[in-house]
Each structure stands twice: as C-alpha cells, then as structure tokens.
C-alpha atoms as a PDB file:
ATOM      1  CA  UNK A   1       0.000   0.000   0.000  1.00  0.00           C
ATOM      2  CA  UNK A   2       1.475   3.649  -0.563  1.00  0.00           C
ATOM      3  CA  UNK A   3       2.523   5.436   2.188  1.00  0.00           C
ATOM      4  CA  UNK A   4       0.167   8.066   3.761  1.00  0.00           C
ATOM      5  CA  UNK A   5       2.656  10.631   4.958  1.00  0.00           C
ATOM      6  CA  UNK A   6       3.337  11.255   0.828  1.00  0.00           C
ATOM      7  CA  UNK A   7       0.731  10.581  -0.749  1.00  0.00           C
ATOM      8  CA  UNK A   8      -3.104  10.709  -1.540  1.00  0.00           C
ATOM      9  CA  UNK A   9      -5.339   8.356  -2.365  1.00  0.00           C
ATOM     10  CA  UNK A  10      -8.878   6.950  -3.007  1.00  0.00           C
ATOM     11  CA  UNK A  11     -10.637   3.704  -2.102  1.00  0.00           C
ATOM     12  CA  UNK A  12     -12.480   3.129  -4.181  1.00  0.00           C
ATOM     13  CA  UNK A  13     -15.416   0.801  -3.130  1.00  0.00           C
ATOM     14  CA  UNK A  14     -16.364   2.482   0.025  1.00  0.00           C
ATOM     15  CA  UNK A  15     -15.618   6.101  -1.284  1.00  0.00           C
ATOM     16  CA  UNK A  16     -13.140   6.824   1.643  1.00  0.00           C
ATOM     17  CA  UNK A  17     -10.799   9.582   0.874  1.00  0.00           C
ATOM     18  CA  UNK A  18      -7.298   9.561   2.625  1.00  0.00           C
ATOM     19  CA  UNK A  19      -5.238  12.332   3.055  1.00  0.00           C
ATOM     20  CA  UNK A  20      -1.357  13.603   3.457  1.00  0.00           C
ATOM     21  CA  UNK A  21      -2.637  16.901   5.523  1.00  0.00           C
ATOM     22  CA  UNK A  22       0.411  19.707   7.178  1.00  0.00           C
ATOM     23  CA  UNK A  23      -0.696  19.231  10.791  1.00  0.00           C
ATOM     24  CA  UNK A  24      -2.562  15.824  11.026  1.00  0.00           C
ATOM     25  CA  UNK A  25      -3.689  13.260   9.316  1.00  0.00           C
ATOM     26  CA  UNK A  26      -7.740  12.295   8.641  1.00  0.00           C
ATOM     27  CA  UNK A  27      -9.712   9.638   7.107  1.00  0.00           C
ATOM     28  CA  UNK A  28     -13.356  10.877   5.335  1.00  0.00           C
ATOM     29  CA  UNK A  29     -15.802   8.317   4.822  1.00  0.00           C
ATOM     30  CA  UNK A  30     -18.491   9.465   1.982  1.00  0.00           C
ATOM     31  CA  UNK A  31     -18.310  13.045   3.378  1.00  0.00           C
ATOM     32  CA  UNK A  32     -17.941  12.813   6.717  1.00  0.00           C
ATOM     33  CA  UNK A  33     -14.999  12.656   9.228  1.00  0.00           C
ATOM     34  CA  UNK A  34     -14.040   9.317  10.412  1.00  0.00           C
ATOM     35  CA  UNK A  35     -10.464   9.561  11.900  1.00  0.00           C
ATOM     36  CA  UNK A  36      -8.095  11.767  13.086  1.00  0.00           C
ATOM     37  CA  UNK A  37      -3.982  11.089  13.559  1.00  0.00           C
ATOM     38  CA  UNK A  38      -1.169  13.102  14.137  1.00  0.00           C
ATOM     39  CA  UNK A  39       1.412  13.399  11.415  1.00  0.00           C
ATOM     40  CA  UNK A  40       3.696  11.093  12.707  1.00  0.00           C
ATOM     41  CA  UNK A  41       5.218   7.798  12.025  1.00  0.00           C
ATOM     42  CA  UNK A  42       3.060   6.272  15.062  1.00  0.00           C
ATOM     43  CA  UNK A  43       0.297   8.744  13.392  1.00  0.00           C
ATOM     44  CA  UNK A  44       0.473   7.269   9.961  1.00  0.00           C
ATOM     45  CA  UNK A  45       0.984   3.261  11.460  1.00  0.00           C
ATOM     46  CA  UNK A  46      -2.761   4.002  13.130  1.00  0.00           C
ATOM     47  CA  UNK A  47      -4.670   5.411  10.322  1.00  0.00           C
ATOM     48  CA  UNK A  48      -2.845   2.798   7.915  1.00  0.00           C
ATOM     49  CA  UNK A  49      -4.352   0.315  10.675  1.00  0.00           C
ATOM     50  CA  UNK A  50      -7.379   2.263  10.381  1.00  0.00           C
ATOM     51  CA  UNK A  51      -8.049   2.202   6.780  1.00  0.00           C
ATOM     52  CA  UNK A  52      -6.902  -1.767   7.031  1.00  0.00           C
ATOM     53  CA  UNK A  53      -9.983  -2.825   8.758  1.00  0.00           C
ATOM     54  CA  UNK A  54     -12.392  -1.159   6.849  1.00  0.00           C
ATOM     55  CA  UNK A  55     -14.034  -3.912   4.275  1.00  0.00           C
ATOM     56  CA  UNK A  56     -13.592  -4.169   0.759  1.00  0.00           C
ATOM     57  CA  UNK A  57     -10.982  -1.307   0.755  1.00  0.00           C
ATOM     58  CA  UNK A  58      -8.917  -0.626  -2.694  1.00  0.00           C
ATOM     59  CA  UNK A  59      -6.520   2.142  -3.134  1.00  0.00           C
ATOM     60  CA  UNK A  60      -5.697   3.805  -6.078  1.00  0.00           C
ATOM     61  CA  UNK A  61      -2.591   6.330  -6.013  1.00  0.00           C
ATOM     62  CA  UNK A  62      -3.186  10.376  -6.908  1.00  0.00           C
ATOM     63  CA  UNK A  63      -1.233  13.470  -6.517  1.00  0.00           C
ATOM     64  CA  UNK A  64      -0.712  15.165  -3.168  1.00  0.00           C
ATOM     65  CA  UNK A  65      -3.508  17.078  -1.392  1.00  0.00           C
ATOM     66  CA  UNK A  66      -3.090  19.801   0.982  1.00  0.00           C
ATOM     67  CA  UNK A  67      -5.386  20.790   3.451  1.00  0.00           C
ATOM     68  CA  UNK A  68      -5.523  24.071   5.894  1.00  0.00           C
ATOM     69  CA  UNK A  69      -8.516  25.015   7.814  1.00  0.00           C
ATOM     70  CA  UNK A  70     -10.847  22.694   6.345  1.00  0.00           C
ATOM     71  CA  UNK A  71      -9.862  23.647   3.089  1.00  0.00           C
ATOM     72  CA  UNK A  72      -8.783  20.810   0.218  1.00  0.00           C
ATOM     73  CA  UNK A  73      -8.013  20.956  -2.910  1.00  0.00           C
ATOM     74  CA  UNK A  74      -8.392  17.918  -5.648  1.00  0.00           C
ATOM     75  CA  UNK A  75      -5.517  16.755  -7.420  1.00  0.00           C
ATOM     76  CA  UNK A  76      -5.844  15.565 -10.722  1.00  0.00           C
ATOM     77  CA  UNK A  77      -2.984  13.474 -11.418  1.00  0.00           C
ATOM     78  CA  UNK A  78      -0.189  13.683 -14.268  1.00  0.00           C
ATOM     79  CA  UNK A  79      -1.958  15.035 -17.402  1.00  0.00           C
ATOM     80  CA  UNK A  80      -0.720  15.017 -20.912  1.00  0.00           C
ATOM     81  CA  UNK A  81      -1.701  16.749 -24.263  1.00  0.00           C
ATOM     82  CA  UNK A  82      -0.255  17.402 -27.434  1.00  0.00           C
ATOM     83  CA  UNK A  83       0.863  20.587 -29.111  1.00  0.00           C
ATOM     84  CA  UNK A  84      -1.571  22.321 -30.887  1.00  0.00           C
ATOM     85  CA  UNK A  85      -4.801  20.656 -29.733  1.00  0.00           C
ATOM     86  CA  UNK A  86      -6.907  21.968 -26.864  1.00  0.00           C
ATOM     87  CA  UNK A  87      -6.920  20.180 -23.085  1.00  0.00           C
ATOM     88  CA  UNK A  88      -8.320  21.201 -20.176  1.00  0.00           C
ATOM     89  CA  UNK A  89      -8.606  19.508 -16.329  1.00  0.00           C
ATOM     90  CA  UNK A  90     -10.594  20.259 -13.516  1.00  0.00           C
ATOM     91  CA  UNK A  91      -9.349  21.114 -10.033  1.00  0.00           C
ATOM     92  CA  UNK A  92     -12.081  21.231  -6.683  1.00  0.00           C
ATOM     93  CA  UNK A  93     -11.854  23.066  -3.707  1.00  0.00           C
ATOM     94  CA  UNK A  94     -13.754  22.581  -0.347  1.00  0.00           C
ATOM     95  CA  UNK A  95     -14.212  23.357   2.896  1.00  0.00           C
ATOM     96  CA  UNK A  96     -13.112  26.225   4.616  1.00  0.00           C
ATOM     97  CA  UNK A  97     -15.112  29.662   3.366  1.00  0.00           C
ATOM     98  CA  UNK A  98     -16.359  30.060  -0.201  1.00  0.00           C
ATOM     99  CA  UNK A  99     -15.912  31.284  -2.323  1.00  0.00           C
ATOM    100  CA  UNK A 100     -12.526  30.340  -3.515  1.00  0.00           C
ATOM    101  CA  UNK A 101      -9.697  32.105  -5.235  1.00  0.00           C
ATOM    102  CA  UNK A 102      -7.456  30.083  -7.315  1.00  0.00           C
ATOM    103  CA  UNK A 103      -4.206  30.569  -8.592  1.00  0.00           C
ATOM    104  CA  UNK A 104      -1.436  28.697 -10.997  1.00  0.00           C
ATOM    105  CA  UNK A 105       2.395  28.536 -11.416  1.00  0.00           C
ATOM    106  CA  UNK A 106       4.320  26.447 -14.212  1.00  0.00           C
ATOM    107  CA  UNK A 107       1.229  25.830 -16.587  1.00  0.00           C
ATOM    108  CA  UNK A 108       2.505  24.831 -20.383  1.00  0.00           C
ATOM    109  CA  UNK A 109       2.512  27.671 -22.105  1.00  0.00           C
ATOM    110  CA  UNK A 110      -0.959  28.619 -23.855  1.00  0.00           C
ATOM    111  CA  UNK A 111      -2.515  27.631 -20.711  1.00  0.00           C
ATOM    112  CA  UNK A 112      -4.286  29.970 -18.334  1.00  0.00           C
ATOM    113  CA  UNK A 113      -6.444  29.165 -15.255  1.00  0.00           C
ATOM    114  CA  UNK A 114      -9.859  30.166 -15.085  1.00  0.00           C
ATOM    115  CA  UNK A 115     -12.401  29.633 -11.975  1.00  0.00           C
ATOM    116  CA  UNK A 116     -15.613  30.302 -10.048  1.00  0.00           C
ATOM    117  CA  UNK A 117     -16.587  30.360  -6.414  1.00  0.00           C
ATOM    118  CA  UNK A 118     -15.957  26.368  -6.109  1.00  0.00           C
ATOM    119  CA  UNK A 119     -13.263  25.260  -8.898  1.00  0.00           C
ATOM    120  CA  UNK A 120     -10.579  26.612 -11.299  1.00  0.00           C
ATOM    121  CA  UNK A 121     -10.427  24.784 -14.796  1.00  0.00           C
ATOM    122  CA  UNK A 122      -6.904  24.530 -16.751  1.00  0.00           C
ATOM    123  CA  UNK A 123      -7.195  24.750 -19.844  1.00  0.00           C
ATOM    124  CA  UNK A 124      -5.176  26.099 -23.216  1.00  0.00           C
ATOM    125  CA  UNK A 125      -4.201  24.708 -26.026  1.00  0.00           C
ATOM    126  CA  UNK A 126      -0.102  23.738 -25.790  1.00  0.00           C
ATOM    127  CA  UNK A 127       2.365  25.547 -27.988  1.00  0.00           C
ATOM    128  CA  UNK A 128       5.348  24.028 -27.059  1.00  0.00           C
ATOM    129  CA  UNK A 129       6.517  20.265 -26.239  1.00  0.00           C
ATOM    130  CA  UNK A 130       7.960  19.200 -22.389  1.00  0.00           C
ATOM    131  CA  UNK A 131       7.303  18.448 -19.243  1.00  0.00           C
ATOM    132  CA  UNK A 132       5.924  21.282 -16.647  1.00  0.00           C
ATOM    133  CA  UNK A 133       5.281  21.008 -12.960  1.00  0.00           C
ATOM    134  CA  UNK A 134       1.936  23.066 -12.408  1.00  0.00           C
ATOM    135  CA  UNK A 135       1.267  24.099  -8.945  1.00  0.00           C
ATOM    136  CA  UNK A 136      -2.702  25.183  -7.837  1.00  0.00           C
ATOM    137  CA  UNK A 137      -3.003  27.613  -5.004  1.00  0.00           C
ATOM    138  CA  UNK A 138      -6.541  27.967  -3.352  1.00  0.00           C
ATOM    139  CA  UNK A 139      -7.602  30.622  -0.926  1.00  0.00           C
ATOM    140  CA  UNK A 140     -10.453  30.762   0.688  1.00  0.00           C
ATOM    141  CA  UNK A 141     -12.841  33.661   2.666  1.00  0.00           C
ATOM    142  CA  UNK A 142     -12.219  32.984   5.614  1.00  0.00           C
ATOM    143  CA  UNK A 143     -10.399  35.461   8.098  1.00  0.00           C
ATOM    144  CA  UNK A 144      -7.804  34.495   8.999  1.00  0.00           C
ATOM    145  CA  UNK A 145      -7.365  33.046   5.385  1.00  0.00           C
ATOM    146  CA  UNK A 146      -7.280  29.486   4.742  1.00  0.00           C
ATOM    147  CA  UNK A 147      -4.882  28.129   2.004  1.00  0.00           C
ATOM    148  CA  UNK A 148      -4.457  25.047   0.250  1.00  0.00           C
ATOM    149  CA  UNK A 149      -2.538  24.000  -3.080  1.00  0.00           C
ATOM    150  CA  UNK A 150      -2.155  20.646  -5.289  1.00  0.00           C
ATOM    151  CA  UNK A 151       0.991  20.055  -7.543  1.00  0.00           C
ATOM    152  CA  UNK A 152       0.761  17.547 -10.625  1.00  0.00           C
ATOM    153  CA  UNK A 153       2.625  17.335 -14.154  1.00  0.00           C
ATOM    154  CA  UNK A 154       1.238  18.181 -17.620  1.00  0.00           C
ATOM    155  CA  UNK A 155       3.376  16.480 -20.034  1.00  0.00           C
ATOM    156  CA  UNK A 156       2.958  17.707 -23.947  1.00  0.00           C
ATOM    157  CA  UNK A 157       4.332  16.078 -26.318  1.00  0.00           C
ATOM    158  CA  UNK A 158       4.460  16.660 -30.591  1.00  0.00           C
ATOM    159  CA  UNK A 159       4.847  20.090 -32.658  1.00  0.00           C
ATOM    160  CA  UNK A 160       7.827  21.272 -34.506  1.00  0.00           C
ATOM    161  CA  UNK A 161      11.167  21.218 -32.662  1.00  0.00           C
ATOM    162  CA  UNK A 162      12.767  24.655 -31.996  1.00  0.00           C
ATOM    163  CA  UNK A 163      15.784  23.008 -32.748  1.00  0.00           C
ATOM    164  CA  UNK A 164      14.320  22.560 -36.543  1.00  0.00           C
ATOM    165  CA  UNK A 165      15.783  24.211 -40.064  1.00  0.00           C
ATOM    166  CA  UNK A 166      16.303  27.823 -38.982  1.00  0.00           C
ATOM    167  CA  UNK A 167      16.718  29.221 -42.682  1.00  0.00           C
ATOM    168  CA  UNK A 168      13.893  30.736 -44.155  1.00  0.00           C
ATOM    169  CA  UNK A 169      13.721  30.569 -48.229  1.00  0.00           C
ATOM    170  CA  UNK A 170      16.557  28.523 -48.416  1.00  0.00           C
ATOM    171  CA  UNK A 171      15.962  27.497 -52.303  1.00  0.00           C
ATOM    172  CA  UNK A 172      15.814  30.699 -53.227  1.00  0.00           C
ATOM    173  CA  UNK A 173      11.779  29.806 -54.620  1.00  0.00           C
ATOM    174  CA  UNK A 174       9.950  32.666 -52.645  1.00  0.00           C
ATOM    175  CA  UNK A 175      11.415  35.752 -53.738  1.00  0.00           C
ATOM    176  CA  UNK A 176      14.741  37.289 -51.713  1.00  0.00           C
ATOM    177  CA  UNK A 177      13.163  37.724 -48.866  1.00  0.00           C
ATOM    178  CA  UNK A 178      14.939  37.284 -45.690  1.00  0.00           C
ATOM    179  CA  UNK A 179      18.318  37.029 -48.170  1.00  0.00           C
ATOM    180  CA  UNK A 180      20.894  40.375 -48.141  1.00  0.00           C
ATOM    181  CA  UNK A 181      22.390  40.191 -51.583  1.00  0.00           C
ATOM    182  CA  UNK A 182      24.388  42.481 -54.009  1.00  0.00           C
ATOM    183  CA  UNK A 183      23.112  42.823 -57.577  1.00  0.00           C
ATOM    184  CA  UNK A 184      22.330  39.969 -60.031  1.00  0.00           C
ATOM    185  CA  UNK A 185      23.342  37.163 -56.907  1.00  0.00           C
ATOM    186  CA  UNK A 186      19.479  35.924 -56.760  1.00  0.00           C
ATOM    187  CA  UNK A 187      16.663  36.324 -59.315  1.00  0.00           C
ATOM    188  CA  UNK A 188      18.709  34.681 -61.800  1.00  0.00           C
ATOM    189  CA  UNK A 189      16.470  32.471 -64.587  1.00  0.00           C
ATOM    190  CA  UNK A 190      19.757  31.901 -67.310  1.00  0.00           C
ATOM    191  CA  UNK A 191      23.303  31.542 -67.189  1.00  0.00           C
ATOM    192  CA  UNK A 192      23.366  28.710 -64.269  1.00  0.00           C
ATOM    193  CA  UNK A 193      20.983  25.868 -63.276  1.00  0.00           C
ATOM    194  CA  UNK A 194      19.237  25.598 -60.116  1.00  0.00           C
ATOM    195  CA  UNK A 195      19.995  22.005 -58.143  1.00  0.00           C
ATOM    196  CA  UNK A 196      16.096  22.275 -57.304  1.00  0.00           C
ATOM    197  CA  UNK A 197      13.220  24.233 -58.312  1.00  0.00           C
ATOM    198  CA  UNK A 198      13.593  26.983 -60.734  1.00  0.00           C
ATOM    199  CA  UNK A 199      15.853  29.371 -58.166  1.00  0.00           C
ATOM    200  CA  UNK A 200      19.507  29.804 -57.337  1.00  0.00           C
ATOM    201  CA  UNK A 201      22.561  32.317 -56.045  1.00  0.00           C
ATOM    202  CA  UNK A 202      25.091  33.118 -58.280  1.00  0.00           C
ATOM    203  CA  UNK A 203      28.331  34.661 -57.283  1.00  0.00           C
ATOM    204  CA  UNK A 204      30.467  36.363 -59.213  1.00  0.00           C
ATOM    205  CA  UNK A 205      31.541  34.529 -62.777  1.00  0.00           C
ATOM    206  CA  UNK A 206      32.379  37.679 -64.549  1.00  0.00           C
ATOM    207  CA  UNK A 207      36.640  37.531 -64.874  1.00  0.00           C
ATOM    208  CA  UNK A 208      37.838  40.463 -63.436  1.00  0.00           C
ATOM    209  CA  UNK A 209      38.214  42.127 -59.744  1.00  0.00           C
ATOM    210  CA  UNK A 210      34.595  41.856 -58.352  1.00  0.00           C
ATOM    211  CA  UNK A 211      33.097  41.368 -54.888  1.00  0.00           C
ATOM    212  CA  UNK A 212      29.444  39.710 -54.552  1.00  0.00           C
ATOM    213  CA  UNK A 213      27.808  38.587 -51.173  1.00  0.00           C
ATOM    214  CA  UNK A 214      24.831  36.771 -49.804  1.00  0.00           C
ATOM    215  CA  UNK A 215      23.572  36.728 -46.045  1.00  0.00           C
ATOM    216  CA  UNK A 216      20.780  35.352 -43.850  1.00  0.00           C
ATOM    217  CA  UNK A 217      20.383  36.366 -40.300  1.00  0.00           C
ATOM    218  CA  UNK A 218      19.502  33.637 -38.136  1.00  0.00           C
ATOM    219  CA  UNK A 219      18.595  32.843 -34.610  1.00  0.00           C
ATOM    220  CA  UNK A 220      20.029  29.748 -32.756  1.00  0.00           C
ATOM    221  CA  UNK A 221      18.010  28.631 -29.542  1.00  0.00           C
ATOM    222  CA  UNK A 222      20.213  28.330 -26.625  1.00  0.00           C
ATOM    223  CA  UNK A 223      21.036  23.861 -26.716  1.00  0.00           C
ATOM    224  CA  UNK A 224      20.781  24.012 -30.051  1.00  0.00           C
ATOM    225  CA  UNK A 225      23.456  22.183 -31.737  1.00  0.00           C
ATOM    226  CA  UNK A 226      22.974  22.890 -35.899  1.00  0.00           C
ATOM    227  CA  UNK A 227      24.837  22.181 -38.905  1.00  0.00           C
ATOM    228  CA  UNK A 228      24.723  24.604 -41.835  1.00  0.00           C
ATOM    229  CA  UNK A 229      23.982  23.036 -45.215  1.00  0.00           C
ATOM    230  CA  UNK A 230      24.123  23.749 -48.543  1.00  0.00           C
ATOM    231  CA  UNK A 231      24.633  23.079 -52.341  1.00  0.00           C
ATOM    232  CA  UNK A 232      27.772  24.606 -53.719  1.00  0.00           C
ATOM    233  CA  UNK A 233      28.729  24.201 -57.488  1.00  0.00           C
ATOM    234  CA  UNK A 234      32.154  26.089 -58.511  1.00  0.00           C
ATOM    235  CA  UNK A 235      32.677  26.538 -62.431  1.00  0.00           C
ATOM    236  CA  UNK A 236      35.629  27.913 -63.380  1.00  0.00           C
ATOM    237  CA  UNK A 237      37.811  28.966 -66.741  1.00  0.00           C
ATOM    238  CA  UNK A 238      41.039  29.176 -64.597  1.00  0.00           C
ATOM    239  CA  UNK A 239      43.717  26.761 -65.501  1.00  0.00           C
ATOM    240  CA  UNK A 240      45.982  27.095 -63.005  1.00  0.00           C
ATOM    241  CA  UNK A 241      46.192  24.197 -59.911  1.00  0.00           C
ATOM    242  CA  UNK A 242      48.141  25.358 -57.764  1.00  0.00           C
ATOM    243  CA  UNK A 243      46.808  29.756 -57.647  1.00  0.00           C
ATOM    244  CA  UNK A 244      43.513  30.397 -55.802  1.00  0.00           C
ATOM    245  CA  UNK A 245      42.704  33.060 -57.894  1.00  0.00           C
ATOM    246  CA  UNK A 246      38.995  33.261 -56.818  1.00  0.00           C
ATOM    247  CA  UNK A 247      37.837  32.331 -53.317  1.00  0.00           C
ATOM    248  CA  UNK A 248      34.488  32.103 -51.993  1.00  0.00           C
ATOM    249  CA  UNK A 249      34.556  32.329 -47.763  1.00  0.00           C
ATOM    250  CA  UNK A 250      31.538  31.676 -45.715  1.00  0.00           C
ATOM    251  CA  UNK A 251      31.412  33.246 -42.325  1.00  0.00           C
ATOM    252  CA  UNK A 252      29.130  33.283 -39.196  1.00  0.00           C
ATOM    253  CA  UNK A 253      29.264  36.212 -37.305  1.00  0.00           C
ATOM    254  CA  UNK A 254      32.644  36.934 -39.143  1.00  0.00           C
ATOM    255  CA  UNK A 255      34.126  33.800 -38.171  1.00  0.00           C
ATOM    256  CA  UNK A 256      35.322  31.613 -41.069  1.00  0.00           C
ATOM    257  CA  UNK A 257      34.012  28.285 -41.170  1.00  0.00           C
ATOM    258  CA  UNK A 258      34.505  27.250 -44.566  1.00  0.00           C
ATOM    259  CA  UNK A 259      36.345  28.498 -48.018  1.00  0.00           C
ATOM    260  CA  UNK A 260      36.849  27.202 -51.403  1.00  0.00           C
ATOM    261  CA  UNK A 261      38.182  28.523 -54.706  1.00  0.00           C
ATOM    262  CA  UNK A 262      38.729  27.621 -58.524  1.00  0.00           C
ATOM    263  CA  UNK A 263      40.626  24.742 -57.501  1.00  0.00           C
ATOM    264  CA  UNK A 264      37.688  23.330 -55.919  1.00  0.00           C
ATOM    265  CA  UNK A 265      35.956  23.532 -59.202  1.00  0.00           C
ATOM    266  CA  UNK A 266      33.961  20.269 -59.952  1.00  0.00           C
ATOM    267  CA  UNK A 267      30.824  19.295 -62.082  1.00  0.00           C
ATOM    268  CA  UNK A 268      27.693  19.551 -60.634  1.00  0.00           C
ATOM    269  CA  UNK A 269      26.883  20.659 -57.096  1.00  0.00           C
ATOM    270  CA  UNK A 270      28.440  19.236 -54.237  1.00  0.00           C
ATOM    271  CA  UNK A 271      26.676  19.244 -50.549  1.00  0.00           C
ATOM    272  CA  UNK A 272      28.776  21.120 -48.121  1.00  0.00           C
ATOM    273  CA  UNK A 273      28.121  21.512 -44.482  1.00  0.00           C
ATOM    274  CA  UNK A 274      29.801  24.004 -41.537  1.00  0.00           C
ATOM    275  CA  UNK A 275      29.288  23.291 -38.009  1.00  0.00           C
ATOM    276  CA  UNK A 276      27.123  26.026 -36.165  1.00  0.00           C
ATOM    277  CA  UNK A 277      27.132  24.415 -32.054  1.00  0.00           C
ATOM    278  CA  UNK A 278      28.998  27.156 -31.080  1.00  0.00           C
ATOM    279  CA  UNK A 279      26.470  29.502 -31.921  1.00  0.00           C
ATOM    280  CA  UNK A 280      23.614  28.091 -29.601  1.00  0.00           C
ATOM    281  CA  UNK A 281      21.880  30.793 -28.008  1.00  0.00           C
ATOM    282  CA  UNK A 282      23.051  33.670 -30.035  1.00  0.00           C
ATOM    283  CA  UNK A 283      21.523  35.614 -33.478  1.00  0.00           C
ATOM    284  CA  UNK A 284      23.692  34.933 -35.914  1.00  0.00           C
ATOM    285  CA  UNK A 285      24.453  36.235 -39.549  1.00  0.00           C
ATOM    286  CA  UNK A 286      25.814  33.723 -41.918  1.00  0.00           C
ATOM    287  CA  UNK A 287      27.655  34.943 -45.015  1.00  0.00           C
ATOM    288  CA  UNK A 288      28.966  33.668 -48.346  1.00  0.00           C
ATOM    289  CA  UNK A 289      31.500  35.916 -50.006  1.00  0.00           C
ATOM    290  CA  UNK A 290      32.744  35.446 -53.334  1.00  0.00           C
ATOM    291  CA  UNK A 291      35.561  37.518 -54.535  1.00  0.00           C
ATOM    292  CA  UNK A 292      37.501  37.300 -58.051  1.00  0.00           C
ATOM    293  CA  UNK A 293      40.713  39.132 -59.371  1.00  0.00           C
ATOM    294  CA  UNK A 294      41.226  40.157 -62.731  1.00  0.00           C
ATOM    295  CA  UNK A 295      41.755  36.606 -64.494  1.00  0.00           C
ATOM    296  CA  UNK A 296      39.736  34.230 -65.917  1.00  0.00           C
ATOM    297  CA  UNK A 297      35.727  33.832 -64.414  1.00  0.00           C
ATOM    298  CA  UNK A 298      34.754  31.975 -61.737  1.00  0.00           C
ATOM    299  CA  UNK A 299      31.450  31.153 -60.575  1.00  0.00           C
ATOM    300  CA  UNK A 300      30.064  29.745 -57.239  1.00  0.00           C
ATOM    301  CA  UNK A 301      26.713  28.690 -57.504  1.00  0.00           C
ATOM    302  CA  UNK A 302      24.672  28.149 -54.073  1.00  0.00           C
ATOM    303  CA  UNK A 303      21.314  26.442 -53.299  1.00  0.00           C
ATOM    304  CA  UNK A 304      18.628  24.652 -50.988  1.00  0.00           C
ATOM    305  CA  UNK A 305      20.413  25.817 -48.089  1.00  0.00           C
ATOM    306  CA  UNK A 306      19.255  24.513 -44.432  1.00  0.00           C
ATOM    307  CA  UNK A 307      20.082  23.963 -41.023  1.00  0.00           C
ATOM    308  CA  UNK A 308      19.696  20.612 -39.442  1.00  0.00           C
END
C-alpha cells in the first residue's frame, strides 16, 4: 500500500478519501470525518491500521492534497496533451469559506487558469513540447485566510522542434526575402541551373576584380546544436592548380568556417556543411563571399540551403 505521509489516495469501493494533511492526518468516509492522527510515524501506522480494517478497501494512487482550515483541494494526477490541440482539467476546492480564489504557477505555455466560487479549470491549447510542474493555489474567505494547493505534471508532447531548419527561403523559390544580396546574386532564370526548383545564387563569374555577397540572419536557440547546409557548385575557366585566384569564404558572425576557390571547381553541385554548435543561443548572420581578381571567371553557384 502507498505510504500516507506522501501521498493521496482513493478507495475506491467504500468512497473513503485519505489524506497527506500539514498538521494531522484524517480519514473521510463518503463526506464525513471518520479519523483523526497526528502526522507522525506512530500517526500514519494508526490510520494505515485504520483504513486496514475497513471492508472491501482498494486504493488507487493520486497526486498530493493539501489541506488548511478545512480547506482541500483535488488533485488531478499527471496530465498530458499534445501541441496544438486543446486540453483542459478540472481542479475542486472545499471546505473552509467560499468562495474560492485560485491561482497557478508552471502551466505549459498557452494555458491559463480560469475559476468560479468552487473550482478553477486549466485549460489552453499547448504551444510548445515538455514536461511542466503546475502548482494550484486555493484561498479561501475565511479570516484568517485558509490556504491550500495541489501540484501535478502536464506532459505535452508533438509540434515542430525549436531546434528545426532555422533558414527561411533557403531554395531561393519565394522571392529574396529574408536574403541580403548584391546585384544579379538571386533572381537569376539563365546563365546557371538551379539544383532544385527553378531558383539559385550566383556569385560572381564575370573575370575580373569583383566582390558579390549573400547573407541570412539567423537565430540559434540556446542547446541548439545545428549544422549549416548547402549546395555549392564552382565553375571555373582558370587553368591554373596550384593559384587560388577566386575564393568564396563563408562566415558566421565573421568567423570563417569554410572556403573554397577555382581549384575546388567540380561538375555539378556538391553538398557542403559548416558546423554552427557554437552559436547556440546567439543571433547569428551567416555569409557567403565570393571575390575574383582580374583573371579568368569563376562562378560559385549556391542552393537549398538549411540547417539541421
């Protein structure tokens, strides 16, 4: 059988409620008080006894109750919803002085607390996932004030991780929008092909000293560990293999984390990917840079860029 001292409970065929009270500990039978024991380890050994002899007794384990003056509050038990679809639980008081005032600390959020005179209702509908201790507090009318409170857990589960791909318009298909860009880099519909979709970035590719750039600001929740990808094809008329002539050099908040040039030039685009963990928790601004000299073109073709 549980232990009284910590817990609640019901049995269930005789409707006997039992108790873990601040002060003492009591046993109601349909209503009415049956037993009284301190809160003591001799206390507790009694109204277990108690409770023992009654007939046909079954206990089922809920949340703890607290009691003040008369005044007890319900306890629901653990709860659980999902994200994005409505839940709501009841909590009781009585006792003590109506009407009631309740109160709520740690509800998911999208969940409020609304009452009348006898009993609060939590309700809401979840907008993000984990696990949140809720704590009712009751007061009642009475002067001095009677106060009671119930703790249980509403676990929510599903919805879209925050942790998710952070990159909005990454292939380029909805406009520019969020992208920075110098002229020509996106709206492009000849001269390159896109790896997906009809869109693409295009850096540089005209043969002589030129600068182009393209940037996303982006905001990394804090235990978020993301990798940057995305599609990089390099065409390129230079010759040489040993001169980096043209570079591209993509940076996050100015710090380098990846660069290539003509002599990474290669048919067809190639999935590159830059580690972003040390970026958790800050707003970031990602940057590809392509810069040429005054030789032969090269081109650096970007697309269906992500974070996962």
């Amino acid at each position: 059988m549980p232990v009284i001292e910590d817990l609640g409970a019901v049995i269930s065929n005789e409707g006997i409620c039992r108790m873990s009270l601040r002060r003492v500990l009591v046993v109601v039978v349909s209503g009415l008080l049956a037993a009284v024991f301190a809160v003591s380890a001799t206390g507790a050994a009694q109204a277990q006894s108690f409770l023992d002899a009654l007939p046909n007794a079954q206990t089922t384990t809920a949340g703890p109750v607290s009691v003040e003056g008369g005044l007890t509050v319900s306890n629901p038990g653990n709860q659980s919803a999902r994200v994005g679809v409505g839940a709501s639980v009841r909590i009781t008081a009585t006792g003590g002085t109506a009407p009631y005032t309740f109160t709520a600390s740690g509800l998911p959020p999208g969940f409020v607390i609304s009452s009348n005179s006898s009993h609060a209702v939590v309700s809401g509908v979840a907008s993000q996932a984990g696990t949140f201790a809720v704590t009712v507090n009751v007061r009642d009318s009475a002067s001095p004030q009677n106060t009671g409170s119930t703790t249980f857990t509403y676990i929510i589960t599903g919805g879209p991780s925050p942790c998710g791909d952070l990159i909005d318009n990454g292939g380029f298909e909805y406009g520019t929008s969020p992208w920075g860009w110098t002229s020509t880099v996106l709206g492009n519909i000849s001269g390159q092909k896109p790896r997906t979709g009809s869109q693409y970035a295009w850096l540089d590719g005209y043969g002589e000293v030129h600068t182009d750039t393209l940037t996303q600001t982006i905001r990394i929740p804090a235990g978020c560990k993301r990798t940057l990808n995305y599609y990089l094809y390099i065409e390129s008329a230079e010759t040489t293999t040993t001169a980096q002539n043209d570079t591209l050099t993509v940076t996050a908040n100015g710090t380098t984390i990846a660069t290539f040039s003509n002599l990474n030039k290669a048919p067809g685009y190639a999935l590159r990917t830059a580690d972003l963990s040390a970026f958790a928790g800050q707003t970031v601004t990602l940057t590809w840079t392509g810069t040429e000299n005054a030789s032969l073109p090269t081109s650096f073709v970007i697309d269906d860029v992500s974070t996962s």
